[in-house]
Protein backbone atom coordinates (compact mmCIF):
# COMPACT_ATOMS: atom_id res chain seq x y z
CA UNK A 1 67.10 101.09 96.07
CA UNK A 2 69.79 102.99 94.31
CA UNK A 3 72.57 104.60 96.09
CA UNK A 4 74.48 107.19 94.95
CA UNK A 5 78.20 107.85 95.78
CA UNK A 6 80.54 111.27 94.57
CA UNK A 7 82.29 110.31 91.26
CA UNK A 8 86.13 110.97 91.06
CA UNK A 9 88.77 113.45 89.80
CA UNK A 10 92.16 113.74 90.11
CA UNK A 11 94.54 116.49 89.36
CA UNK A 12 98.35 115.65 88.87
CA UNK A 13 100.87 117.76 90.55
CA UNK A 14 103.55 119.05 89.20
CA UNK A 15 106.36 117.36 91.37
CA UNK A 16 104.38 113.76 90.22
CA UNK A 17 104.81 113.96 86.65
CA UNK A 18 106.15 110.44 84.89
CA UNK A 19 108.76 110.55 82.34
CA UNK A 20 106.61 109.18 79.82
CA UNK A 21 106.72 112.47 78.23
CA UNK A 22 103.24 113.18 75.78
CA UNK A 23 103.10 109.44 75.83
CA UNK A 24 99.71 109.37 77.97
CA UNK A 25 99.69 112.38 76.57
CA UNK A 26 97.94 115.20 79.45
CA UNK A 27 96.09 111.84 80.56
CA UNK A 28 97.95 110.14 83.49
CA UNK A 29 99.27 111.98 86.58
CA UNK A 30 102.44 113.81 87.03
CA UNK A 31 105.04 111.67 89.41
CA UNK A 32 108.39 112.10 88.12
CA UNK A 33 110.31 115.61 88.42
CA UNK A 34 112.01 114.27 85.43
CA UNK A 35 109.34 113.80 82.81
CA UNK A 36 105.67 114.35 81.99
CA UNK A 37 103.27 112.08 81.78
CA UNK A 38 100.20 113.17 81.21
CA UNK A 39 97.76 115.05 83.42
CA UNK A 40 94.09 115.22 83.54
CA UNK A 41 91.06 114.69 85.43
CA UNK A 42 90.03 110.58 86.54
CA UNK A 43 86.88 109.80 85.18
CA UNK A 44 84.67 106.67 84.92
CA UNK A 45 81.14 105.79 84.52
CA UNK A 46 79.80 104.00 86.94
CA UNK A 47 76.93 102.41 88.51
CA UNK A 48 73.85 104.29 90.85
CA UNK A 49 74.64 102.14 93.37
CA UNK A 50 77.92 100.17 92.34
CA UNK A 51 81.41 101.06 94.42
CA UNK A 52 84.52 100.04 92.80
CA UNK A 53 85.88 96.83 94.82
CA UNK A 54 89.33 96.68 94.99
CA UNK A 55 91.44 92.99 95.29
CA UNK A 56 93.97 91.30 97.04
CA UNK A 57 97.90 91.45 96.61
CA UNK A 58 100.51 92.47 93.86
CA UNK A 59 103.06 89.43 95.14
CA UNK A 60 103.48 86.55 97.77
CA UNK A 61 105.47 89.20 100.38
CA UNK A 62 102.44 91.65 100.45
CA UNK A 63 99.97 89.43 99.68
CA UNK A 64 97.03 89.96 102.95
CA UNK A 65 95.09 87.25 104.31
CA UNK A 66 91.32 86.63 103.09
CA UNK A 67 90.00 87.93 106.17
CA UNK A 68 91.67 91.70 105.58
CA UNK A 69 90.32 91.98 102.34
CA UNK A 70 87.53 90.05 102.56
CA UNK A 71 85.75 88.73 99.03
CA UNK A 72 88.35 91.39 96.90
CA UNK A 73 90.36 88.87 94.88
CA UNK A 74 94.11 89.24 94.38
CA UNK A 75 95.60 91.05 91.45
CA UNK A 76 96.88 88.69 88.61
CA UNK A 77 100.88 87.92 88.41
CA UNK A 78 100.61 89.10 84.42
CA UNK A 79 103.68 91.09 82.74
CA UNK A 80 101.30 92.29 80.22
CA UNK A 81 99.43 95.63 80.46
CA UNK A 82 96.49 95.18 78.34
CA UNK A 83 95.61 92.00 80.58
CA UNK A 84 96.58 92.93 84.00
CA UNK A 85 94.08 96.50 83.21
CA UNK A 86 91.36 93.75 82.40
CA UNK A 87 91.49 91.99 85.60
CA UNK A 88 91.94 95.21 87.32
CA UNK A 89 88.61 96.98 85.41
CA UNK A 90 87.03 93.98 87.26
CA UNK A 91 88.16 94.21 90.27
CA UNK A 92 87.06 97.79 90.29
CA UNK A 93 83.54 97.34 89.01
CA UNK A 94 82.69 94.46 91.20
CA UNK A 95 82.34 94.45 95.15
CA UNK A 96 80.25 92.01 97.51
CA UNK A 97 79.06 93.85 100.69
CA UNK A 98 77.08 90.78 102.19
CA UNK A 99 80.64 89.56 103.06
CA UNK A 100 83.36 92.65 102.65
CA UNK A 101 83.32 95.49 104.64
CA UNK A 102 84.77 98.97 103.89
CA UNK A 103 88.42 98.09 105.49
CA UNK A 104 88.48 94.78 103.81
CA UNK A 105 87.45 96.41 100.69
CA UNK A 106 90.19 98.88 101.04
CA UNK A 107 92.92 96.51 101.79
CA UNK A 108 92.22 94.77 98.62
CA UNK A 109 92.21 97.65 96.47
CA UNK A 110 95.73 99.24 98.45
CA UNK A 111 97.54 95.30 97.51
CA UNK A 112 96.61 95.95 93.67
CA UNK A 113 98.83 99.30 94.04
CA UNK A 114 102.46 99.93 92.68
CA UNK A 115 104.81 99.94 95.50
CA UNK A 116 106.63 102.62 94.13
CA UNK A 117 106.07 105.45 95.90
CA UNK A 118 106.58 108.19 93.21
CA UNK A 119 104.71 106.58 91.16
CA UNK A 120 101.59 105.67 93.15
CA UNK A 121 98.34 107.31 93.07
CA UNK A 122 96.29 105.85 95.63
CA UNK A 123 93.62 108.82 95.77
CA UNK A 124 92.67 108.24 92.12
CA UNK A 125 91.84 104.72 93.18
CA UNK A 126 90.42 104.95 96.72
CA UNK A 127 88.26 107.44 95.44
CA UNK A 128 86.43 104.70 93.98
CA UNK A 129 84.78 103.83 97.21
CA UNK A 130 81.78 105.23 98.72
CA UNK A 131 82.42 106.67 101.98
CA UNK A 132 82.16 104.10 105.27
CA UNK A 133 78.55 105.33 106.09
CA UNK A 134 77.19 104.48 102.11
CA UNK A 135 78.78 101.26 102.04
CA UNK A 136 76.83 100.24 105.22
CA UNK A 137 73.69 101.42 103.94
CA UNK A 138 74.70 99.12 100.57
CA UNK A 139 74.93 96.36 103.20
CA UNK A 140 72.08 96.57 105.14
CA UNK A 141 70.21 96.10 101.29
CA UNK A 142 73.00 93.58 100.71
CA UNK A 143 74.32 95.46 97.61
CA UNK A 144 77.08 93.54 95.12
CA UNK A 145 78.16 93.28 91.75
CA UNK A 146 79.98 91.55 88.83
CA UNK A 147 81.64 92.93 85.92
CA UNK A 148 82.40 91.43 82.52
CA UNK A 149 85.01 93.04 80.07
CA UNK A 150 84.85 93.30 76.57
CA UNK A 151 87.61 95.10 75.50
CA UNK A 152 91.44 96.51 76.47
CA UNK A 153 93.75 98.40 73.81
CA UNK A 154 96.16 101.15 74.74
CA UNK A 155 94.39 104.72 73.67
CA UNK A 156 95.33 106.12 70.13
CA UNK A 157 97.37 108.85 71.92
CA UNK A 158 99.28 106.38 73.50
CA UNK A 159 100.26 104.20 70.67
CA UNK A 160 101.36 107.57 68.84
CA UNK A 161 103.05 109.30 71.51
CA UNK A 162 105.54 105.48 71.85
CA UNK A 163 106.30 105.30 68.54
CA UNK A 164 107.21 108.76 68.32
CA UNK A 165 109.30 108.34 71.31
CA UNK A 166 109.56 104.43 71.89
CA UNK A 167 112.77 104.78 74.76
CA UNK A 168 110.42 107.21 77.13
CA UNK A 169 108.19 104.05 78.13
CA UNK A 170 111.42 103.15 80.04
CA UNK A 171 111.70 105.61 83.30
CA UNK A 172 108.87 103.90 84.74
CA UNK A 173 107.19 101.35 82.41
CA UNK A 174 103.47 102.94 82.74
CA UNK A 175 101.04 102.53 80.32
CA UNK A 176 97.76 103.71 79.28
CA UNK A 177 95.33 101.07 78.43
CA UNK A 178 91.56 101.75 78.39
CA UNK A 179 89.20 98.91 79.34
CA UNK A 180 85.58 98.18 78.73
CA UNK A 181 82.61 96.36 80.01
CA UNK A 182 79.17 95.95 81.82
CA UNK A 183 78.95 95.53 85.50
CA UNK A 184 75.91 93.72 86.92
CA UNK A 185 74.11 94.73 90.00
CA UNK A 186 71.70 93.11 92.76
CA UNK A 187 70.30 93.57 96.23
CA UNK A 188 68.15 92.15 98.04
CA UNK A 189 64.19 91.93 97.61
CA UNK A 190 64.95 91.16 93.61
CA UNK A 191 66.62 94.71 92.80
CA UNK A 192 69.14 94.44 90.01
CA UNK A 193 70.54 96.85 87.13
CA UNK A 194 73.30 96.51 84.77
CA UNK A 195 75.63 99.57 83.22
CA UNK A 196 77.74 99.57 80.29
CA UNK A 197 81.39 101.08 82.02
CA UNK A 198 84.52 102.58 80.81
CA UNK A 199 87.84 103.10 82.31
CA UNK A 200 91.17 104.27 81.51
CA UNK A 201 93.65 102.82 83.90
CA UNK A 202 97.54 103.51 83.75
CA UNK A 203 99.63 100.29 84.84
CA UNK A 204 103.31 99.67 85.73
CA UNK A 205 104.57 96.43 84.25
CA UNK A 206 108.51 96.75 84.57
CA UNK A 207 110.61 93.91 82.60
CA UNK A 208 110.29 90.64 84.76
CA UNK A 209 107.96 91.53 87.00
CA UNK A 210 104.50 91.32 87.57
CA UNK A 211 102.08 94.33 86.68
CA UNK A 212 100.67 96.62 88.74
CA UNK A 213 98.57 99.32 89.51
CA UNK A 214 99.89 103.02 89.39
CA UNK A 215 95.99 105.08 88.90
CA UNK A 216 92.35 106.22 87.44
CA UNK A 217 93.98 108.09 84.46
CA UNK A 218 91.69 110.57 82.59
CA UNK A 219 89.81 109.24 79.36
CA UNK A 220 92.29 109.32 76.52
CA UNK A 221 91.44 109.07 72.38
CA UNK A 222 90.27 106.21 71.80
């Protein structure tokens, strides 16, 4: 059986903009009235029948219990971008619906989220999941995945648009970092597939603190 749920795509509005000025450069979403970020459209290959799973908690205070966010693990306490993207490419491209259901999965995805407001773009993520009625229909074939990465690096753009402008990075501290990887998945009566995936995510890792995550960003030069 392979299920099908809508893909995602996000416009940034103008009153959203980051001041990362062209470093994302058009690829992130517009948050801060003060700079540009980048804008776009979110866009990520996945799976016929896959559904982003989101994880636990960004810090001990907002961490949620196991049973709100069922098997969604917690997001990493990592000050580095390229890693915290990694674990959160995985959390996205796995999910378990034999023992999550479509609140829990939810919850886990909302705890990986910046708590900055301005910043924050939860539709870009929740977008990820299918709708309530799909993800019961994964779980009555008991649908769920794993994911392996590969790769991280911060798009070309990126690099180019820091080091023509290295202070910008520091209104908000959100980066562009592209991840890569396979995600594996089974239900039940033997039915399996695997899919290469790519993802561009951006991520907010301010000095001493621990990363987290601000949205789907567009696909950016590699």
């Amino acid at each position: 059986m392979k299920n099908r749920f809508p893909g995602y795509g996000i416009n940034w509005s103008p009153n959203r903009r980051i001041a990362l000025g062209a470093l994302v450069l058009a690829c992130l979403l517009a948050v801060a009235a003060t700079a540009a970020y980048i804008t776009g459209r979110g866009e990520q290959h996945r799976a016929p029948t896959a559904s982003p799973t989101p994880a636990g908690s960004a810090s001990p205070a907002t961490k949620k219990p196991v049973a709100e966010t069922g098997s969604v693990p917690p997001p990493p306490r990592v000050s580095d971008p390229v890693q915290f993207a990694k674990a959160a490419a995985a959390m996205l491209w796995s999910y378990d619906t034999r023992t999550t259901s479509h609140a829990q999965q939810l919850a886990g995805m909302e705890a990986w989220m910046t708590k900055e407001g301005q910043y924050s773009d939860w539709a870009s993520v929740s977008a990820q999941m299918p709708d309530p009625l799909l993800w019961s229909r994964m779980a009555d074939q008991q649908q769920h995945a794993t994911a392996t990465v590969t790769e991280a690096h911060y798009p070309a753009a990126f690099k180019q648009a820091l080091a023509d402008d290295p202070a910008a990075i520091t209104d908000a501290y959100i980066y562009a970092v592209t991840v890569t990887g396979k995600q594996t998945i089974a239900w039940s009566k033997g039915g399996g597939g695997a899919e290469d995936r790519s993802i561009t995510l951006a991520v907010q890792c301010r000095p001493s603190a621990d990363c987290s995550l601000v949205a789907i960003a567009p696909r950016v030069a590699p």
